[in-house]
PDB file of N, CA and C in Angstrom:
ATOM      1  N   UNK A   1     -53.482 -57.196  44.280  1.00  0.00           N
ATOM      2  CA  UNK A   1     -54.723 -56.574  43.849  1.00  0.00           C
ATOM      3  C   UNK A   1     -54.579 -56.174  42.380  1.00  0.00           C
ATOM      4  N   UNK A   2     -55.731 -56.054  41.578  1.00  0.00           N
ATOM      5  CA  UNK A   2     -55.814 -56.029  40.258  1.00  0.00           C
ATOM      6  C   UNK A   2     -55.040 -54.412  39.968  1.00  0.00           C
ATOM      7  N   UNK A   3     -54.910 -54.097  38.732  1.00  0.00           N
ATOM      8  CA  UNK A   3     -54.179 -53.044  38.580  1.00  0.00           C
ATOM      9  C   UNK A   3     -55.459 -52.039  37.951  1.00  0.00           C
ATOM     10  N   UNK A   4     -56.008 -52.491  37.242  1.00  0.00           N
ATOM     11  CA  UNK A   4     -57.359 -51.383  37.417  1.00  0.00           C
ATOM     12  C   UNK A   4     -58.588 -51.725  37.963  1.00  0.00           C
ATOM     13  N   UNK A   5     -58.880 -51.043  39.065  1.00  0.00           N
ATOM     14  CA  UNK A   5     -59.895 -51.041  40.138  1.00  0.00           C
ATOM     15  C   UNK A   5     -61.284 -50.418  39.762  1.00  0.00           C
ATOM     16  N   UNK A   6     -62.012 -51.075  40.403  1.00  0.00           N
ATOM     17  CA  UNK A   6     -63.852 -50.756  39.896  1.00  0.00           C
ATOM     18  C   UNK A   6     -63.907 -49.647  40.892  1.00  0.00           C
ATOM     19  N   UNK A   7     -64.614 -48.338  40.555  1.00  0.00           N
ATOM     20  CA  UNK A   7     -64.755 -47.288  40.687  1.00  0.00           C
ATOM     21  C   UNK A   7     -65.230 -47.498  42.288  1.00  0.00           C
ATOM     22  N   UNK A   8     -66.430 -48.114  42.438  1.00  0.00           N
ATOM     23  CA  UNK A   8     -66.896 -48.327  43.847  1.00  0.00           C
ATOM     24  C   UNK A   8     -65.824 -48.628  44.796  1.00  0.00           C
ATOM     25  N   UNK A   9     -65.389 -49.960  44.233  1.00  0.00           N
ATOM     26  CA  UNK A   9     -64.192 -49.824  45.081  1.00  0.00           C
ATOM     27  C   UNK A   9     -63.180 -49.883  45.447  1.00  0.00           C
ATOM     28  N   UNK A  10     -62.903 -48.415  44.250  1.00  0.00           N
ATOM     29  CA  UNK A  10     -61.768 -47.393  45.052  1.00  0.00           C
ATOM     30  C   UNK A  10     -62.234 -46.702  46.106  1.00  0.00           C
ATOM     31  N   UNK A  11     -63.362 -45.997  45.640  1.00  0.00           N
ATOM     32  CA  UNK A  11     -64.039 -45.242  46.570  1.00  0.00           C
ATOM     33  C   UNK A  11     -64.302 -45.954  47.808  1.00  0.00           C
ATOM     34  N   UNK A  12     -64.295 -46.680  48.256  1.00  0.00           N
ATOM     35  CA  UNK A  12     -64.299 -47.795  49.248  1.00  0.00           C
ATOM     36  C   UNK A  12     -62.790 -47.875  50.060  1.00  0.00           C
ATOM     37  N   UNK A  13     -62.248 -47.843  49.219  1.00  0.00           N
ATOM     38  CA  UNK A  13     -60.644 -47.841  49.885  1.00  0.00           C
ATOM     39  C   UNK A  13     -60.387 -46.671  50.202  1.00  0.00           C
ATOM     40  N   UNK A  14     -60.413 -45.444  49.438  1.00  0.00           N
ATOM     41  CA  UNK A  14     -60.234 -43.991  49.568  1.00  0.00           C
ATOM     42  C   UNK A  14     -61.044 -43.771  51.300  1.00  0.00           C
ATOM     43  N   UNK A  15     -62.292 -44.304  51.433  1.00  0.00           N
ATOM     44  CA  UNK A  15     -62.999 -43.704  52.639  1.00  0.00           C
ATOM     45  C   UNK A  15     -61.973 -44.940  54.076  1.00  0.00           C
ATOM     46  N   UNK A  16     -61.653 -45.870  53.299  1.00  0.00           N
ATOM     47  CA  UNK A  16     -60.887 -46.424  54.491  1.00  0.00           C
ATOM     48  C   UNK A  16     -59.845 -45.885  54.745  1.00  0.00           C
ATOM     49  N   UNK A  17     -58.347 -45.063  54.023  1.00  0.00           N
ATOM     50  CA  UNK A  17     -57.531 -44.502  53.991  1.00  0.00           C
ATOM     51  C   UNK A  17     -57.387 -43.496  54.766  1.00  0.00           C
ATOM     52  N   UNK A  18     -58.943 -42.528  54.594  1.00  0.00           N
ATOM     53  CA  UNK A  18     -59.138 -41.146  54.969  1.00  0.00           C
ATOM     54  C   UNK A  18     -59.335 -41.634  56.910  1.00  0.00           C
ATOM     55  N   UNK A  19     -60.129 -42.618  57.131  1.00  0.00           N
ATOM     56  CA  UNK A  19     -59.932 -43.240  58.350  1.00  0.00           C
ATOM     57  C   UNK A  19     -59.040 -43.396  59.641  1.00  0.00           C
ATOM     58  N   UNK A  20     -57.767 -43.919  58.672  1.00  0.00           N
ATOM     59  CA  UNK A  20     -57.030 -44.238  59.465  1.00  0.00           C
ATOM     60  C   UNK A  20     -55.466 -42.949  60.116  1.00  0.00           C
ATOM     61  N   UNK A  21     -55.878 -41.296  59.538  1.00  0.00           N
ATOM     62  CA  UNK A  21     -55.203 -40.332  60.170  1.00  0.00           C
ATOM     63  C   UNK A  21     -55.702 -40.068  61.769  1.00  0.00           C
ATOM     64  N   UNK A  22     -54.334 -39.549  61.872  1.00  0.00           N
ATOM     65  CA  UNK A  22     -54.851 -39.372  64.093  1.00  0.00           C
ATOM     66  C   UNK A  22     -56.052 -38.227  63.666  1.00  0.00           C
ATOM     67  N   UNK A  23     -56.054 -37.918  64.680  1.00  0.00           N
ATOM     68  CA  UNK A  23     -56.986 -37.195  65.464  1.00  0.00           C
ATOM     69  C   UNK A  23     -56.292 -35.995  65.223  1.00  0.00           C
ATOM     70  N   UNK A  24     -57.510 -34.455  65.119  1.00  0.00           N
ATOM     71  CA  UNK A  24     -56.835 -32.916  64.810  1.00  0.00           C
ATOM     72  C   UNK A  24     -55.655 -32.778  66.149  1.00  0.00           C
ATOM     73  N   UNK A  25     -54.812 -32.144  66.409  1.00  0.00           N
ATOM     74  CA  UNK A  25     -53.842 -31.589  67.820  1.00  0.00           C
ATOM     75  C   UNK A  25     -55.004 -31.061  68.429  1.00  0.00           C
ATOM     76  N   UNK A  26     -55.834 -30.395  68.076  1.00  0.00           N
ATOM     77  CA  UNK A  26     -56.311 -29.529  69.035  1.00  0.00           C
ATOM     78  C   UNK A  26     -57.341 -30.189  70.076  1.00  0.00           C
ATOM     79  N   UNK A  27     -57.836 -31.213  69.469  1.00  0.00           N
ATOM     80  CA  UNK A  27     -58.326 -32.691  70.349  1.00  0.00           C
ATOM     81  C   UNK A  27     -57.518 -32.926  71.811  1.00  0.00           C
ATOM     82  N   UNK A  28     -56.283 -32.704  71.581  1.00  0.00           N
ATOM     83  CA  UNK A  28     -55.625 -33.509  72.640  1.00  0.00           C
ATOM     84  C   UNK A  28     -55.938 -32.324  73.744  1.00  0.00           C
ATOM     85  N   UNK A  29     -55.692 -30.951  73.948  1.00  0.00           N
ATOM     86  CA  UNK A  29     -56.058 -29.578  74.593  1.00  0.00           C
ATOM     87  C   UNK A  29     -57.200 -30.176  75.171  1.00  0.00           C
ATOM     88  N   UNK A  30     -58.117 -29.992  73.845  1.00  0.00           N
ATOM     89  CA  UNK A  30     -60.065 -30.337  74.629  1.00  0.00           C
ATOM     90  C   UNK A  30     -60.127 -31.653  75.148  1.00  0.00           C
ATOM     91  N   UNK A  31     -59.296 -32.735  75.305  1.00  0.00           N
ATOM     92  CA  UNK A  31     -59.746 -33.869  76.086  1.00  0.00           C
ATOM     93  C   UNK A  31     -58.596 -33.951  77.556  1.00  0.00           C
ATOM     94  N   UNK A  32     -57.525 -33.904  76.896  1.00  0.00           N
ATOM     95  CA  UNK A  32     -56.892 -33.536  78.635  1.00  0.00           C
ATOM     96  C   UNK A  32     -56.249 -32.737  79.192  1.00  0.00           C
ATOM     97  N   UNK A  33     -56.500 -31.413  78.349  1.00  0.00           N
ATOM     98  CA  UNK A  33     -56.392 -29.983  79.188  1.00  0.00           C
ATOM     99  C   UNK A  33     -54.969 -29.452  78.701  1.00  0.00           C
ATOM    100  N   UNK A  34     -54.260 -28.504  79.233  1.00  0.00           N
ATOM    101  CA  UNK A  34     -53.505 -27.731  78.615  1.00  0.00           C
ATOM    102  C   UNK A  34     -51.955 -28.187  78.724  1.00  0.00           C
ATOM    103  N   UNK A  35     -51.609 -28.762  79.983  1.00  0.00           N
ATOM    104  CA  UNK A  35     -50.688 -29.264  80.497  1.00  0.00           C
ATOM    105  C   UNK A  35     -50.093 -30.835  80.268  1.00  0.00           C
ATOM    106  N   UNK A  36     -51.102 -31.227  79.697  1.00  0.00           N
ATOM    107  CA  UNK A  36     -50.936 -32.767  79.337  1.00  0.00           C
ATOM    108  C   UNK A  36     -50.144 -32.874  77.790  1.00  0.00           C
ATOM    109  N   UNK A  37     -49.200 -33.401  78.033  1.00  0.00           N
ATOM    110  CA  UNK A  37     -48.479 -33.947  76.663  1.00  0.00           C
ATOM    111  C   UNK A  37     -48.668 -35.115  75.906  1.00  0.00           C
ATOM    112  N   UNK A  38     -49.549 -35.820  75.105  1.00  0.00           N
ATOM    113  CA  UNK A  38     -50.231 -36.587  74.681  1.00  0.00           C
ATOM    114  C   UNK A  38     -50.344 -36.682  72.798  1.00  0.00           C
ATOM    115  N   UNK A  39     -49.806 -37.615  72.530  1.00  0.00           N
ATOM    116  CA  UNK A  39     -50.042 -37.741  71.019  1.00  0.00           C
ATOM    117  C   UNK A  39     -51.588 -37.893  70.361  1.00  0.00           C
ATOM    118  N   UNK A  40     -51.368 -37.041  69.314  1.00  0.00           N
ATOM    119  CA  UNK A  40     -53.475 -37.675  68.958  1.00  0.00           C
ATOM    120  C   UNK A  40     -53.496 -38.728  68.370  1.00  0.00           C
ATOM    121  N   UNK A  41     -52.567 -39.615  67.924  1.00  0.00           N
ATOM    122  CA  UNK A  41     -52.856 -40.715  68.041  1.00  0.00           C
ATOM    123  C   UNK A  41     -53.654 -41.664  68.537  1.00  0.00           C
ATOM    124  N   UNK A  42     -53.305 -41.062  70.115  1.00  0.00           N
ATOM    125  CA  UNK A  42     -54.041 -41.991  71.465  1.00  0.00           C
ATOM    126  C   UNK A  42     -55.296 -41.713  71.377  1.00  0.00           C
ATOM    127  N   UNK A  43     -55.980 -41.043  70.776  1.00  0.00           N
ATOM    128  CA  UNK A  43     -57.646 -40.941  70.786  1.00  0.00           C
ATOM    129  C   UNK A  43     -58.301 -41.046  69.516  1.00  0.00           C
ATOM    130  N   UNK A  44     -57.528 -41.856  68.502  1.00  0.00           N
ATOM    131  CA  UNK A  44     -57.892 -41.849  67.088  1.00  0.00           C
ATOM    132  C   UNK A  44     -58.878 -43.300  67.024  1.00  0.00           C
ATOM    133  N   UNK A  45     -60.142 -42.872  66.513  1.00  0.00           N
ATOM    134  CA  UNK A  45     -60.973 -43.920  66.657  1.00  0.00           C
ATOM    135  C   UNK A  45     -60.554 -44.993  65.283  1.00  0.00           C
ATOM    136  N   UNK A  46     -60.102 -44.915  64.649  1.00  0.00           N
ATOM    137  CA  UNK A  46     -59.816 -46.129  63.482  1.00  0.00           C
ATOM    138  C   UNK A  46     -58.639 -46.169  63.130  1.00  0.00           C
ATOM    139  N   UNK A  47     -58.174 -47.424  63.867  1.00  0.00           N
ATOM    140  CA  UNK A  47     -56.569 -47.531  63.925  1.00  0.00           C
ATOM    141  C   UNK A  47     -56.481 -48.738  62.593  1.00  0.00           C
ATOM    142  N   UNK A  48     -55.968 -48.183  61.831  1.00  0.00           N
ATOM    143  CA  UNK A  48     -55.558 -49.699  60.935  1.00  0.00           C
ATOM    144  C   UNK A  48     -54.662 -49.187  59.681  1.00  0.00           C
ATOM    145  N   UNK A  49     -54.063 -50.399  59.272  1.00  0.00           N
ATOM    146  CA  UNK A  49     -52.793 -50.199  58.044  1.00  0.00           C
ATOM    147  C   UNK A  49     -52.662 -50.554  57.598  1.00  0.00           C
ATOM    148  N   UNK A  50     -51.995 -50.960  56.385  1.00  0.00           N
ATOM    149  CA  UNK A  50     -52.394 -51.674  54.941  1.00  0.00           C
ATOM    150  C   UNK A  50     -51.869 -53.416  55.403  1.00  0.00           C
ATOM    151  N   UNK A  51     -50.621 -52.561  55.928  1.00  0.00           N
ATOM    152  CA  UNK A  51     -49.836 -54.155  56.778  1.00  0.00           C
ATOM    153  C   UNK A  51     -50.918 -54.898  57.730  1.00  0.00           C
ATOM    154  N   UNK A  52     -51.062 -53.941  58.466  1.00  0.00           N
ATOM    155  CA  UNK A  52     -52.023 -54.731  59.965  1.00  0.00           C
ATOM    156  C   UNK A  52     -53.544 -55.008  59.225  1.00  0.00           C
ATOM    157  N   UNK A  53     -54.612 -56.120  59.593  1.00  0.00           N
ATOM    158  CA  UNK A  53     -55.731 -55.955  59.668  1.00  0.00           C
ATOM    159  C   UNK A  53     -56.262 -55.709  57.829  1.00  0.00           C
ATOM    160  N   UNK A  54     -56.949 -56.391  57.578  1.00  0.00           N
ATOM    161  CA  UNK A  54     -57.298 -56.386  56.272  1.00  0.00           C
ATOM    162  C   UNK A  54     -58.908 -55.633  56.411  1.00  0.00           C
ATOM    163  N   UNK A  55     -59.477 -55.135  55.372  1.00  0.00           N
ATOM    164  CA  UNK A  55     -61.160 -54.566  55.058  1.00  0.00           C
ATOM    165  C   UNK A  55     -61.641 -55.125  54.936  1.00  0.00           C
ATOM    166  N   UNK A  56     -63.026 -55.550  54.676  1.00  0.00           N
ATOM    167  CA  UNK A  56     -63.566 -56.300  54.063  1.00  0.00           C
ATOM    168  C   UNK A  56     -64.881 -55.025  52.859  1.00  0.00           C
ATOM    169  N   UNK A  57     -63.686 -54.859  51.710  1.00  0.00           N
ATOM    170  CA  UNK A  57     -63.871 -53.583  50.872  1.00  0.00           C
ATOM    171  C   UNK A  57     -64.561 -54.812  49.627  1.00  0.00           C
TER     172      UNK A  57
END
């Protein structure tokens, strides 16, 4: 990729970046209760990585 990027899209990449963190902890409590040990990972709706899966930015 070029070394200086058009403003749009960075901003384009920046909102894909912000995407791809799990889910808050406190998610995992409110979806399967108190006793359940569960990464928030497992309920993170936009799974992707620079390696895996390309944008179409």
């Amino acid at each position: 990729m070029a070394t200086n990027k058009h403003p749009a899209k960075k901003k384009r990449l920046i909102k894909k970046g912000n995407q791809t963190k799990w889910a808050p902890f406190w998610t995992v409590f409110k979806i399967y209760g108190k006793g359940r040990r569960v990464h928030p990972s497992r309920h993170t709706e936009v799974k992707r990585s620079w390696r895996r899966g390309n944008t179409k930015v």
